[in-house]
Protein backbone atom coordinates (compact mmCIF):
# COMPACT_ATOMS: atom_id res chain seq x y z
CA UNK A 1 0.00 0.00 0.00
CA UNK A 2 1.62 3.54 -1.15
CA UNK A 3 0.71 6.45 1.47
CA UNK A 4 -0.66 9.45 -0.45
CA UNK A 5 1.08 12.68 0.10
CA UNK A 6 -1.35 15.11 -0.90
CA UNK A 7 -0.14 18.55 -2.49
CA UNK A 8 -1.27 20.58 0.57
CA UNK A 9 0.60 18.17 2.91
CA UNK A 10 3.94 18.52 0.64
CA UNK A 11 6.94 20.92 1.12
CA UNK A 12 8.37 20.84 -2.36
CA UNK A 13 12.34 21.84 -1.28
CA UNK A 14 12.36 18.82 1.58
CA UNK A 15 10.72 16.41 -0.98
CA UNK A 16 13.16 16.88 -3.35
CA UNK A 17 15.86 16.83 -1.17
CA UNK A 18 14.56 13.70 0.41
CA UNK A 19 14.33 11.97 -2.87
CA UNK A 20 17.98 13.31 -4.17
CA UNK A 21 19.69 11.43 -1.23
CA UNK A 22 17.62 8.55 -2.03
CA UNK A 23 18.42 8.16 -5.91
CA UNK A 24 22.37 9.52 -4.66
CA UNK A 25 21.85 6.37 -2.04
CA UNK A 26 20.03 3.26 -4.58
CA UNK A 27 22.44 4.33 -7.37
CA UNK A 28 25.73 5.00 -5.51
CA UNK A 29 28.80 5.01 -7.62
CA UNK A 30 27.26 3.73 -10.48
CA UNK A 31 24.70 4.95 -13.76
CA UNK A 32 20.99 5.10 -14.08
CA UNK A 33 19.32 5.63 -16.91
CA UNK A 34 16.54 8.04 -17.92
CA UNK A 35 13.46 8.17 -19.91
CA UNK A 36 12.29 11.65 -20.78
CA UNK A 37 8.85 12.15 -22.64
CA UNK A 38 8.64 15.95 -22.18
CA UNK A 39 5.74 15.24 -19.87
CA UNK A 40 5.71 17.09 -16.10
CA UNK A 41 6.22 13.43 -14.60
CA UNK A 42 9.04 12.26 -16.74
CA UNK A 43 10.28 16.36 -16.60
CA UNK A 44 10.30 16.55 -12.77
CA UNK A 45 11.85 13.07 -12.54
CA UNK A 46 15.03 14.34 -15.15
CA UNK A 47 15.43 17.25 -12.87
CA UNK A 48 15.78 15.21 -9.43
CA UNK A 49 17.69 12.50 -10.96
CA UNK A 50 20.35 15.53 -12.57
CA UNK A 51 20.06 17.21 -9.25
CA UNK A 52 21.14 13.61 -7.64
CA UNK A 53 23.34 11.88 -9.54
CA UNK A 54 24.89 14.87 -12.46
CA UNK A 55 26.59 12.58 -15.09
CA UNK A 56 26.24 9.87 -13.58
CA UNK A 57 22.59 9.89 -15.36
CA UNK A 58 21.72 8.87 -18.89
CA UNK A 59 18.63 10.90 -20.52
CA UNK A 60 17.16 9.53 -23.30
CA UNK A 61 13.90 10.77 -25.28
CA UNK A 62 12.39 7.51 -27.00
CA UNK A 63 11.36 8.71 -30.36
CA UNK A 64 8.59 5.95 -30.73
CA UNK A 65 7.16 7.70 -33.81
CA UNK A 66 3.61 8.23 -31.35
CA UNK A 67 4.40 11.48 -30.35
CA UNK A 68 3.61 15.46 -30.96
CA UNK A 69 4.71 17.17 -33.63
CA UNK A 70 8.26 18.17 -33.32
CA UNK A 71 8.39 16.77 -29.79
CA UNK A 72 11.54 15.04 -29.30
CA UNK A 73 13.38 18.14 -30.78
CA UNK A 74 11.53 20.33 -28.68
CA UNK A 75 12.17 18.89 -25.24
CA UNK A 76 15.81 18.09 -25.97
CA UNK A 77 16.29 21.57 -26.95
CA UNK A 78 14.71 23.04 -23.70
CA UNK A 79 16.67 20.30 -21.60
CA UNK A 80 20.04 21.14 -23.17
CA UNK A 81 19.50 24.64 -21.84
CA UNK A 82 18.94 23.58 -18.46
CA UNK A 83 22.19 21.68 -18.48
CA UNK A 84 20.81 18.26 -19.43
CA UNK A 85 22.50 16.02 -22.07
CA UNK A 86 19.05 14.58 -23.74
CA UNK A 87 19.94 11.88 -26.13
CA UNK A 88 16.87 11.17 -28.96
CA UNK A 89 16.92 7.22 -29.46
CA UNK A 90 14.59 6.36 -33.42
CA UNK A 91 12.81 3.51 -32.43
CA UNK A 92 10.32 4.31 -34.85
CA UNK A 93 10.47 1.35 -36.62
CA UNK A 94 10.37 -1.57 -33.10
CA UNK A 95 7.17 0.28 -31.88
CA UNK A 96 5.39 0.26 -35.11
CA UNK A 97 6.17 -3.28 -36.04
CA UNK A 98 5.19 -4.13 -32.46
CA UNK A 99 1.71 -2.23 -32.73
CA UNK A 100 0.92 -4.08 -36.10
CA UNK A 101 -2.41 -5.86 -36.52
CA UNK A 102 -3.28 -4.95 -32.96
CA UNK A 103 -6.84 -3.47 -31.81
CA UNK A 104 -7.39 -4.13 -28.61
CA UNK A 105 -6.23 -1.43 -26.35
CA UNK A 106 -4.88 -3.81 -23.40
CA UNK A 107 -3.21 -5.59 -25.96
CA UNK A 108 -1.39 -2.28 -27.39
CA UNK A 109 -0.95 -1.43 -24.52
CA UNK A 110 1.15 -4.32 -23.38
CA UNK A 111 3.10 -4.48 -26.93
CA UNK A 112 4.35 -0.54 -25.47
CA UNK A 113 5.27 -1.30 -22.73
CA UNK A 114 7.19 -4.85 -23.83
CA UNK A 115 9.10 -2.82 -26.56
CA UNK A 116 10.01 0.14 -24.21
CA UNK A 117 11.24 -1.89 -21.58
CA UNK A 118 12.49 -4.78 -22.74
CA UNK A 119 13.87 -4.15 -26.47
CA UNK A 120 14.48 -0.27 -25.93
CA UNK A 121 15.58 -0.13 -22.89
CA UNK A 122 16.69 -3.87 -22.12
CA UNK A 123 19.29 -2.32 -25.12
CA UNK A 124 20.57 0.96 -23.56
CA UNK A 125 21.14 -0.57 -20.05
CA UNK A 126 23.39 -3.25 -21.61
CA UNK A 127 24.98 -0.77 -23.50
CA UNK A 128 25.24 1.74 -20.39
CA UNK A 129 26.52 -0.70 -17.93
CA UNK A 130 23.39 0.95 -15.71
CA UNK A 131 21.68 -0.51 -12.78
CA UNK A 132 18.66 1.34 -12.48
CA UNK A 133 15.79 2.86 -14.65
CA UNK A 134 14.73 6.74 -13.37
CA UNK A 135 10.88 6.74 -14.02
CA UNK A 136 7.78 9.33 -13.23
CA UNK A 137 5.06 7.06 -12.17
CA UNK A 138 2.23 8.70 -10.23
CA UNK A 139 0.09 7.38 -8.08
CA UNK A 140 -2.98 7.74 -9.93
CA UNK A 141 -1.14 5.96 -12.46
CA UNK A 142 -0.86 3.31 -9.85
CA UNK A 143 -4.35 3.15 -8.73
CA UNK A 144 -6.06 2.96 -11.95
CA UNK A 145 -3.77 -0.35 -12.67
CA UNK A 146 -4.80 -1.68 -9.40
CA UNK A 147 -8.72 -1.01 -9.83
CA UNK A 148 -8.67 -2.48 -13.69
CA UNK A 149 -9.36 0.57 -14.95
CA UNK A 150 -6.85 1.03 -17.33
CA UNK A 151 -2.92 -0.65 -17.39
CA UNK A 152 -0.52 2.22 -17.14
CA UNK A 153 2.32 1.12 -19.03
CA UNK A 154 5.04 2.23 -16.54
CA UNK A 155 3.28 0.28 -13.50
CA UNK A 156 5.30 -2.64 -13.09
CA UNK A 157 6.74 -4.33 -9.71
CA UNK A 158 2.60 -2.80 -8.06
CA UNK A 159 1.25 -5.58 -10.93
CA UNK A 160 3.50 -8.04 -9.88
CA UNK A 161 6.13 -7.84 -12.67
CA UNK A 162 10.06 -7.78 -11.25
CA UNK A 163 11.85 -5.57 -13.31
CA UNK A 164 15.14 -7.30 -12.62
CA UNK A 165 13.61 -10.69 -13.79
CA UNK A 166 11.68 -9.41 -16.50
CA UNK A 167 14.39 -6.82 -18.03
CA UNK A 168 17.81 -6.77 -16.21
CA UNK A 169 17.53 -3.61 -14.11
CA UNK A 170 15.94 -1.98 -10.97
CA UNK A 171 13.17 1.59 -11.30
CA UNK A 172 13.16 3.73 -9.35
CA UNK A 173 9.71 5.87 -8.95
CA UNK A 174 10.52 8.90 -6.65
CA UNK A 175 6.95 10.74 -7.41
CA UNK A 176 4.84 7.43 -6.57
CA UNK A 177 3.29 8.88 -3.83
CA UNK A 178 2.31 12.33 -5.62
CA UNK A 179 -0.91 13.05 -7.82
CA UNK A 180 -0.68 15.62 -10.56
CA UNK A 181 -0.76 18.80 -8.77
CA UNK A 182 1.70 17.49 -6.18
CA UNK A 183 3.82 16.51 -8.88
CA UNK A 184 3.56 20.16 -10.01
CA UNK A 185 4.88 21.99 -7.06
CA UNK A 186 7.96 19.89 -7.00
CA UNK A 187 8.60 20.22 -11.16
CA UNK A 188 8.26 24.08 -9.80
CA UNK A 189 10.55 24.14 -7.20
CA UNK A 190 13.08 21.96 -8.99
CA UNK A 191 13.42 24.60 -11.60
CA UNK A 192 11.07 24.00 -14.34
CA UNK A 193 9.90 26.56 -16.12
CA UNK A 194 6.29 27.21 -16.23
CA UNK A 195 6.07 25.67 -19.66
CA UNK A 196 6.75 22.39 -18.40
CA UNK A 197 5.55 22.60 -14.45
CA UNK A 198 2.04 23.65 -15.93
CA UNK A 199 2.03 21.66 -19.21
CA UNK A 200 -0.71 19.58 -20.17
CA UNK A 201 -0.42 15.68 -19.16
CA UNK A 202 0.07 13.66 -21.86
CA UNK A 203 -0.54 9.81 -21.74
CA UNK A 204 2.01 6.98 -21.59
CA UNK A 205 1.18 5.43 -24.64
CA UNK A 206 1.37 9.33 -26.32
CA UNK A 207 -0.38 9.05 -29.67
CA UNK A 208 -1.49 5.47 -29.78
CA UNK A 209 -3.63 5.96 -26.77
CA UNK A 210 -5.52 8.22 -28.99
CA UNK A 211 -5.86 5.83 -32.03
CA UNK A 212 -9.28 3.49 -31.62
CA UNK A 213 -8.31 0.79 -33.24
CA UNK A 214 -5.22 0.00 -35.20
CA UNK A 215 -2.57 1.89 -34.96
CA UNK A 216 -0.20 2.67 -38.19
CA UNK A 217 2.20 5.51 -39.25
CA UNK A 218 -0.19 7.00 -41.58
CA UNK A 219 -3.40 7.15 -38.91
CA UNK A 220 -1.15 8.49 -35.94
CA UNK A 221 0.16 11.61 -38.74
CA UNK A 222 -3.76 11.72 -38.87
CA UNK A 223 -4.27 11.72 -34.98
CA UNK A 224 -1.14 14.47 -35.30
CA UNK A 225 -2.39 16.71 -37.16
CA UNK A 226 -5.59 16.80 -35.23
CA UNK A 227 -3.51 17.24 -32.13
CA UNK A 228 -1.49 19.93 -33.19
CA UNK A 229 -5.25 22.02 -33.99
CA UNK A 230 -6.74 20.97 -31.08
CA UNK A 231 -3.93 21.92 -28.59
CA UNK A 232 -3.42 25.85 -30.58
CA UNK A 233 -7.22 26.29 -30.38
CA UNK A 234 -7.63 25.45 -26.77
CA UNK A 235 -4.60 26.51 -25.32
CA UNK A 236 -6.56 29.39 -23.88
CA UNK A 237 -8.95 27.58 -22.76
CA UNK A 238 -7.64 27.42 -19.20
CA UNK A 239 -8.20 23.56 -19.29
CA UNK A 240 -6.73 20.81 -17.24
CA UNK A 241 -6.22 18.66 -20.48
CA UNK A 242 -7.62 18.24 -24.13
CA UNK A 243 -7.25 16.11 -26.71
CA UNK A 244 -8.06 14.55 -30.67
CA UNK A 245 -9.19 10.93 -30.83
CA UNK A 246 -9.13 9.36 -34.00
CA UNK A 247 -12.18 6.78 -34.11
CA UNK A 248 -12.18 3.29 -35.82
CA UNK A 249 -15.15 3.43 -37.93
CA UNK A 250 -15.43 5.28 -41.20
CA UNK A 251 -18.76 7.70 -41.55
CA UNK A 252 -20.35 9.48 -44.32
CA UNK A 253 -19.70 12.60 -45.03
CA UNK A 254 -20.00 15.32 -48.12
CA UNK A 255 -17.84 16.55 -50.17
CA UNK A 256 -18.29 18.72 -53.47
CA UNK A 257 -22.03 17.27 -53.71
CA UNK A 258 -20.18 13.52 -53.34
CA UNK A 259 -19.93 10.71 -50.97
CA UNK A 260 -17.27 10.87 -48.83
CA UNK A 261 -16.68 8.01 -46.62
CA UNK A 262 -14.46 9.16 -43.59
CA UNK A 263 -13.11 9.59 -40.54
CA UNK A 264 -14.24 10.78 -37.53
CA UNK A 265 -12.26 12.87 -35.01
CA UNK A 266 -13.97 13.31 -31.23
CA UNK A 267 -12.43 16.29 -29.25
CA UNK A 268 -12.51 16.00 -25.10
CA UNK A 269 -11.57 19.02 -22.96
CA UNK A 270 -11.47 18.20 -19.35
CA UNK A 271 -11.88 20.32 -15.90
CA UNK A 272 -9.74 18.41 -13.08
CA UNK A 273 -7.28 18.60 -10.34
CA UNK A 274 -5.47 15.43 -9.92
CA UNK A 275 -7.16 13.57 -12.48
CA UNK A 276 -8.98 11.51 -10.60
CA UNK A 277 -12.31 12.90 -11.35
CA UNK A 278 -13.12 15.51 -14.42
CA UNK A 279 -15.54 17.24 -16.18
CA UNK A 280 -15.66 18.52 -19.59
CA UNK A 281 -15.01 22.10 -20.36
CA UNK A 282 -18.27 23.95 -21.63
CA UNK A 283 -16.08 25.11 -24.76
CA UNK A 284 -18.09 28.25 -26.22
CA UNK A 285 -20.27 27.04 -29.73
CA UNK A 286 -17.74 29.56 -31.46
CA UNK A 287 -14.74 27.20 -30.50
CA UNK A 288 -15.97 24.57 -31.40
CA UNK A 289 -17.59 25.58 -34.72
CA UNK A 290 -13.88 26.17 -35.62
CA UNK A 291 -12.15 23.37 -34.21
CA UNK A 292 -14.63 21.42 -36.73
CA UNK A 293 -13.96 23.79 -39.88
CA UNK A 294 -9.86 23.35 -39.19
CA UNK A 295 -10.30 19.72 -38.99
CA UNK A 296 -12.33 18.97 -41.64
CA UNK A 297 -10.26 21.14 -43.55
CA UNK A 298 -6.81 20.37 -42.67
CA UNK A 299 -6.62 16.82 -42.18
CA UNK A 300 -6.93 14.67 -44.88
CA UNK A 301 -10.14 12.39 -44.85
CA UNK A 302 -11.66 13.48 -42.04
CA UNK A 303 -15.28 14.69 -42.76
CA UNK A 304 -16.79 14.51 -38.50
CA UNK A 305 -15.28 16.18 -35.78
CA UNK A 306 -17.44 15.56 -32.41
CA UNK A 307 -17.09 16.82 -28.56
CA UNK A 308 -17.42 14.64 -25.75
CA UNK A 309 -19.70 16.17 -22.97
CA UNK A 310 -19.53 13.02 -19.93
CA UNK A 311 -17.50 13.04 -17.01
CA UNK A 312 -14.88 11.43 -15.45
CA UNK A 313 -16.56 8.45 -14.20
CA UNK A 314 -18.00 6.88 -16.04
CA UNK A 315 -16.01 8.02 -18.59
CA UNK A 316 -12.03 7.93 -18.68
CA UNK A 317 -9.89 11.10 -19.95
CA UNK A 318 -8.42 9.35 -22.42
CA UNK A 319 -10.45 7.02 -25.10
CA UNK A 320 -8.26 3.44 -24.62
């Protein structure tokens, strides 16, 4: 059983001095290795493990091909300015092979996390002569694992899987015990800009979490583009998180008095604290109206854009 520490109960400076001696401790005078996604978990998690163990920690940003547009570029760039090496490792082509033919979403999820930590990873720590693997699990991460809810890829050895067995190295999860806005006051304090401290979370699985059904280069671009609409339009918006979804099923749609059979992209906006519960934004009609004329416009094939209005239960935040 983890014990919470709630955001109000946490003093950012002890907890991350309390966590530095620990990583400084577990790792001693040997490497760990580090796996950045750009995302305030991963972030604050770089920062402690720099602030703990200097060079003696490997960053890497797995391109998996599932992410943002220009995101591994991005986040090594704003890393590298904050005095940490960030190494961009194309494994484009294992996660895609690895995805193929798949469309069940427990299933894709468990291909992810297979070919993160045991073919990407299992790689880099025999390369790296490291021990341990630095990771930003949460706790809600945790609990929705434990419930059935949904398997977070990066809960392992709280689902009964032994790293060391399984893959060769130890993890270390210094943020287990935080929820999101916990998490945030630390990624704060440790000297993350607000860019990063207050960025939107972003799922494990990045893009492929937002792909119903199979998941290929050319749908994720798809998914991509829709992202990169979504996130300008609402950045304003004040939300907790929003997102693109890019549906299995084909619908009909009109084009230039024809048939066109397409796809179908469903927007959610969400109101939360610790994403636990949520509620969806009430998005003004205007905002809306253009997130569907960009869409329909700009991304090839799609010809439905729709918003999801249910909460968080008994719906999820993300679709799969």
């Amino acid at each position: 059983m983890i014990k919470e520490l709630r955001a109000e109960d946490l003093n950012p400076q002890e907890f991350i001095e309390q966590k530095a001696r620990e990583i400084s401790d577990t790792v001693g005078s040997g490497l760990a290795i580090n796996a950045l996604s750009g995302g305030v978990d991963s972030s604050a998690v770089t920062m402690l493990g720099h602030r703990a163990l200097g060079a003696r920690l490997r960053t890497y940003f797995i391109d998996n091909g599932l992410m943002r547009q220009n995101e591994p570029q991005q986040v090594a760039s704003l890393f590298g300015g904050l005095g940490v090496k960030v190494e961009i490792i194309d494994a484009k082509g294992q996660f895609f092979q690895a995805l193929k033919g798949m469309t069940d979403p427990e299933v894709k999820r468990e291909a992810i996390t297979q070919t993160f930590y045991k073919d990407v990873f299992g790689k880099l720590v025999r390369e790296s002569g490291a021990k341990y693997l630095l990771q930003g699990t949460i706790l809600t991460d945790v609990d929705e694992t434990l419930a059935g809810i949904k398997r977070q890829h990066n809960v392992l050895e709280q689902f009964g899987v032994d790293p060391q067995e399984a893959f060769g190295y130890r993890i270390i999860e210094p943020l287990i015990q935080l929820r999101k806005d916990g998490v945030r006051k630390v990624a704060n304090a440790v000297g993350l800009p607000e860019s990063m401290y207050n960025r939107m979370p972003f799922l494990g699985p990045a893009l492929a979490g937002r792909v119903i059904g199979e998941v290929t280069p050319e749908r994720i671009e798809i998914t991509r583009t829709a992202t990169a609409i979504t996130e300008k339009e609402l950045t304003s918006s004040g939300a907790f998180q929003y997102m693109a979804i890019l549906h299995q099923d084909r619908v009909t749609g009109i084009r230039d008095g024809k048939r066109d059979y397409g796809l179908q992209i469903e927007i959610r906006c969400w109101e939360s604290a610790d994403a636990r519960t949520a509620t969806p934004t009430r998005l003004p009609y205007e905002v809306l109206d253009r997130l569907s004329k960009r869409i329909t416009t700009e991304v090839p094939g799609v010809v439905s854009v729709t918003y999801n209005i249910t909460p968080k239960p008994p719906s999820t935040m993300e679709a799969v």
